[in-house]
C-alpha atoms as a PDB file:
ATOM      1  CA  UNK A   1     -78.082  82.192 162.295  1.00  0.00           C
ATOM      2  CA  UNK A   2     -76.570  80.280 165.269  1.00  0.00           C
ATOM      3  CA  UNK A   3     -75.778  82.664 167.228  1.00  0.00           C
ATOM      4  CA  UNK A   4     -77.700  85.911 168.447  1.00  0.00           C
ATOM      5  CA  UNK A   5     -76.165  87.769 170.982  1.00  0.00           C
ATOM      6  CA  UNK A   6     -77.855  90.580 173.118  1.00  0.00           C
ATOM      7  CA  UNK A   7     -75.821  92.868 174.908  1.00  0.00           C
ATOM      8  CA  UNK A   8     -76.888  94.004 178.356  1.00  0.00           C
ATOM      9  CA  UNK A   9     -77.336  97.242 177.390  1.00  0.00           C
ATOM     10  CA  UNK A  10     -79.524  96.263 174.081  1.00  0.00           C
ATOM     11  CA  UNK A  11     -82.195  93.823 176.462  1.00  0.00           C
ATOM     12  CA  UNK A  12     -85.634  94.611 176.604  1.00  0.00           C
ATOM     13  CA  UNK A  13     -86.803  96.450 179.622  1.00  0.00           C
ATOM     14  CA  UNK A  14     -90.445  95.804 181.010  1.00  0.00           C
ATOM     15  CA  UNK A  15     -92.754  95.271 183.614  1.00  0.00           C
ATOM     16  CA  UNK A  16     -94.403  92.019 184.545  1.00  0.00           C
ATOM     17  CA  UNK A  17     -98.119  92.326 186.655  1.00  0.00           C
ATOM     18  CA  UNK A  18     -97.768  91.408 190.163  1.00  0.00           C
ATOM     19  CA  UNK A  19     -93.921  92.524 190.779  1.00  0.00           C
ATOM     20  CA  UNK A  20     -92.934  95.359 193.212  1.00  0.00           C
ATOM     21  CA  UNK A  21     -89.869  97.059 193.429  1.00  0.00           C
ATOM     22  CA  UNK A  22     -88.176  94.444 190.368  1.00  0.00           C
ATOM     23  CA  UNK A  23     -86.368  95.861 187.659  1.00  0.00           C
ATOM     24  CA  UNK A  24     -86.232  92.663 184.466  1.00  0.00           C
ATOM     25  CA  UNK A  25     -84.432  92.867 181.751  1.00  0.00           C
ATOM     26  CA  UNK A  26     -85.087  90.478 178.530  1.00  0.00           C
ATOM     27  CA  UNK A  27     -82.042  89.129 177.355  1.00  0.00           C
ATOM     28  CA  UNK A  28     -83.193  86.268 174.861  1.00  0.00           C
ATOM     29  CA  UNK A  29     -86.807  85.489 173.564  1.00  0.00           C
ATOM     30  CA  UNK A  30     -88.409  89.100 173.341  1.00  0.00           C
ATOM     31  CA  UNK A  31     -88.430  91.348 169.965  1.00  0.00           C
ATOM     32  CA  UNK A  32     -85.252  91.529 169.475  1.00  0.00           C
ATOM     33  CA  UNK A  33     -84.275  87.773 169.743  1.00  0.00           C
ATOM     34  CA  UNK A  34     -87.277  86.050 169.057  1.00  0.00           C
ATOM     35  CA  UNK A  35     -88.005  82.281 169.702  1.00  0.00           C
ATOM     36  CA  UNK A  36     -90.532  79.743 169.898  1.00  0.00           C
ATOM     37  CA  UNK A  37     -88.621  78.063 172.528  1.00  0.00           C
ATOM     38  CA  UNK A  38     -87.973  79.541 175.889  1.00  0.00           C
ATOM     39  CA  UNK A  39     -86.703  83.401 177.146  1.00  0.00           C
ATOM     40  CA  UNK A  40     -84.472  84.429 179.574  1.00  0.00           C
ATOM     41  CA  UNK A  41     -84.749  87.492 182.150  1.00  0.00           C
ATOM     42  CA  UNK A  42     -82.394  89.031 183.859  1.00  0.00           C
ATOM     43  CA  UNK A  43     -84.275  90.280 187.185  1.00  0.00           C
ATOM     44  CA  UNK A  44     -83.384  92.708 190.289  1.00  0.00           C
ATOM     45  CA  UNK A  45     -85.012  92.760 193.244  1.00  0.00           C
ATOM     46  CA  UNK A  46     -84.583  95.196 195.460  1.00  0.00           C
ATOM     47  CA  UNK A  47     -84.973  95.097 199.189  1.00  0.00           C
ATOM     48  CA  UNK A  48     -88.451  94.683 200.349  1.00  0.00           C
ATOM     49  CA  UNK A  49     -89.208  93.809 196.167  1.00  0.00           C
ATOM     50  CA  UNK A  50     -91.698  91.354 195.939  1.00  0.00           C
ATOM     51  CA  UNK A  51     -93.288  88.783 192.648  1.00  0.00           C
ATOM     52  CA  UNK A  52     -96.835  88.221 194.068  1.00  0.00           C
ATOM     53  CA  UNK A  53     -98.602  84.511 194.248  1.00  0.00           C
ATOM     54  CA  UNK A  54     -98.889  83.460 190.367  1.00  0.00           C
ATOM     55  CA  UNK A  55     -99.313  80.457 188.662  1.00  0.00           C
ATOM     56  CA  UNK A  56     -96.219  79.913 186.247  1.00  0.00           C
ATOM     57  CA  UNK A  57     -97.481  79.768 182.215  1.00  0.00           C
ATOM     58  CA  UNK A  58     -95.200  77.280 181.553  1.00  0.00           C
ATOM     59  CA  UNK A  59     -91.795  75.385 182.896  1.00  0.00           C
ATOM     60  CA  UNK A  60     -89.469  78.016 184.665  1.00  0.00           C
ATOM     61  CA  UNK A  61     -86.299  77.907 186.278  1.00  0.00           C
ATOM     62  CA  UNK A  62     -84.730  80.677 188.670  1.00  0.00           C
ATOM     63  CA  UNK A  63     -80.928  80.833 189.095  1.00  0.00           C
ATOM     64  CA  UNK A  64     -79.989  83.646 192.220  1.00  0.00           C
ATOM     65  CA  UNK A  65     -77.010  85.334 190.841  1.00  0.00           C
ATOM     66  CA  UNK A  66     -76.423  87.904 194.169  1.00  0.00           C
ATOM     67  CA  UNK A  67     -78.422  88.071 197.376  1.00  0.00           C
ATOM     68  CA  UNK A  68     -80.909  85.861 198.889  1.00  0.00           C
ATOM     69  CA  UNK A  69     -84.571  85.783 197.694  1.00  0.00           C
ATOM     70  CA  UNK A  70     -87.538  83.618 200.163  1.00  0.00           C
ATOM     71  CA  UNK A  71     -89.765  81.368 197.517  1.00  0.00           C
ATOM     72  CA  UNK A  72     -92.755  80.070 198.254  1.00  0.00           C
ATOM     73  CA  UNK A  73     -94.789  77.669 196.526  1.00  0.00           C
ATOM     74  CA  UNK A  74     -97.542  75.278 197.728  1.00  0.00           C
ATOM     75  CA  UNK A  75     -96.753  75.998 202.052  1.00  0.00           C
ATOM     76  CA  UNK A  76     -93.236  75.450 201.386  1.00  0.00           C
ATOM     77  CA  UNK A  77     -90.424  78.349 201.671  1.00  0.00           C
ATOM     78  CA  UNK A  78     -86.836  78.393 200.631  1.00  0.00           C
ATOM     79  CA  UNK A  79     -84.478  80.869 200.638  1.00  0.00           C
ATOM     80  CA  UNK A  80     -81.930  81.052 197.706  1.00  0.00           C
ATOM     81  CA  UNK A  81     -78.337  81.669 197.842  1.00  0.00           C
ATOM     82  CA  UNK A  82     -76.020  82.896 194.661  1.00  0.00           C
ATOM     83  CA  UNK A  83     -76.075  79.875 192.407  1.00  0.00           C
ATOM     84  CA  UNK A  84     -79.163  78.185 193.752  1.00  0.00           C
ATOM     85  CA  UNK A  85     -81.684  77.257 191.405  1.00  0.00           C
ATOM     86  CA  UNK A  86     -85.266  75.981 191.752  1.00  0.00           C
ATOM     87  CA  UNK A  87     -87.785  74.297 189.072  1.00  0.00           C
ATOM     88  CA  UNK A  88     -91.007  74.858 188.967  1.00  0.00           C
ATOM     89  CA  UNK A  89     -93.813  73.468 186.808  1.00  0.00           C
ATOM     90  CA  UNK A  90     -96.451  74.666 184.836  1.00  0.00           C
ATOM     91  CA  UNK A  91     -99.420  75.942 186.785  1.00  0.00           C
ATOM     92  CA  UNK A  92     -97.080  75.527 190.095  1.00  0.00           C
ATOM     93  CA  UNK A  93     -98.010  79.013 192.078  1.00  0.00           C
ATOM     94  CA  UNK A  94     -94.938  80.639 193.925  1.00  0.00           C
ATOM     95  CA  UNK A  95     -94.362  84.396 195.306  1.00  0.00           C
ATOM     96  CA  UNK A  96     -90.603  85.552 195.216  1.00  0.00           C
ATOM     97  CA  UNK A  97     -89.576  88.177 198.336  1.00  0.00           C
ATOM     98  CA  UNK A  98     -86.594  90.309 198.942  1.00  0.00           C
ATOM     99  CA  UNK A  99     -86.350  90.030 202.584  1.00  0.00           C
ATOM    100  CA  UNK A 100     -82.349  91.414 203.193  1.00  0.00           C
ATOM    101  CA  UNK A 101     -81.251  94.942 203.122  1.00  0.00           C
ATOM    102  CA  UNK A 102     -79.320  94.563 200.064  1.00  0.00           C
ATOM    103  CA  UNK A 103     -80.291  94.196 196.295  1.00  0.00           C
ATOM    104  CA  UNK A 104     -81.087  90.676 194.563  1.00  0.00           C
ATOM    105  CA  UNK A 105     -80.528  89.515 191.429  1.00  0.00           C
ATOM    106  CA  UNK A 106     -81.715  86.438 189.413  1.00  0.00           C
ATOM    107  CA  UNK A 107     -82.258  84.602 185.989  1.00  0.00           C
ATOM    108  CA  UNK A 108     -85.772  83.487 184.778  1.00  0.00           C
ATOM    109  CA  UNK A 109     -85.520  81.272 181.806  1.00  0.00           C
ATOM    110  CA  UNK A 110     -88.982  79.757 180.908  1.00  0.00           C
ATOM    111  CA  UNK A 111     -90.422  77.527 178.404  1.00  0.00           C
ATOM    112  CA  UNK A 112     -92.425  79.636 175.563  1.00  0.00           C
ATOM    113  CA  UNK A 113     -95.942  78.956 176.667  1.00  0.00           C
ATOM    114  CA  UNK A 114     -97.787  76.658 174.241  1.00  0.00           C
ATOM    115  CA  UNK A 115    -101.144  77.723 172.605  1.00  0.00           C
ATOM    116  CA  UNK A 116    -103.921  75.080 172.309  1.00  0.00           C
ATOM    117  CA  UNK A 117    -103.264  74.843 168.129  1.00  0.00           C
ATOM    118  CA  UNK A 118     -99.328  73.552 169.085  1.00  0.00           C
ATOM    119  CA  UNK A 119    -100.820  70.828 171.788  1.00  0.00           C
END
């Protein structure tokens, strides 16, 4: 197959440790799209929502689709903007904060994680 699509309405909700008041959706690389490669989440944040200081299990990039989100990572702080994007590497810890009045949204698409046997 070369193409899998997932619908919106067909991605995988859940709810990662650490994150307050964010609503992700899976929309490639859970169950129903499995790969070896990377996934891809659709997250809201709503105001006040918060991702809490984590390390990052493997590559990751964020994309801000609406609102504005604050990162921090290593003393530094950004704020995003729709269409911003920011890389971060493995082990790199960051928090993620709503800080407007108004929802957020974003796209998380990360590297599948490697186990020790595929290193």
């Amino acid at each position: 197959m070369t193409m899998r699509i997932t619908r919106l309405a067909d991605g995988e909700l859940f709810n990662p440790p650490g994150h307050t008041g964010v609503g992700p959706v899976r929309l490639q690389g859970g169950d129903a799209t499995p790969t070896d490669e990377f996934s891809v989440v659709l997250s809201h944040y709503l105001p006040g929502a918060t991702a809490g200081l984590a390390p990052q299990v493997s590559e990751t990039v964020y994309v801000v689709l609406s609102g504005a989100l604050v990162m921090t990572s290593g003393g530094e702080e950004a704020t995003l903007q729709p269409y911003d994007s920011v890389h971060f590497t493995t082990g790199t810890t960051r928090t993620v904060e709503n800080r407007t009045h108004l929802p957020a949204s974003m796209l998380v698409i990360r590297a599948t994680p490697r186990t020790e046997e595929q290193i």
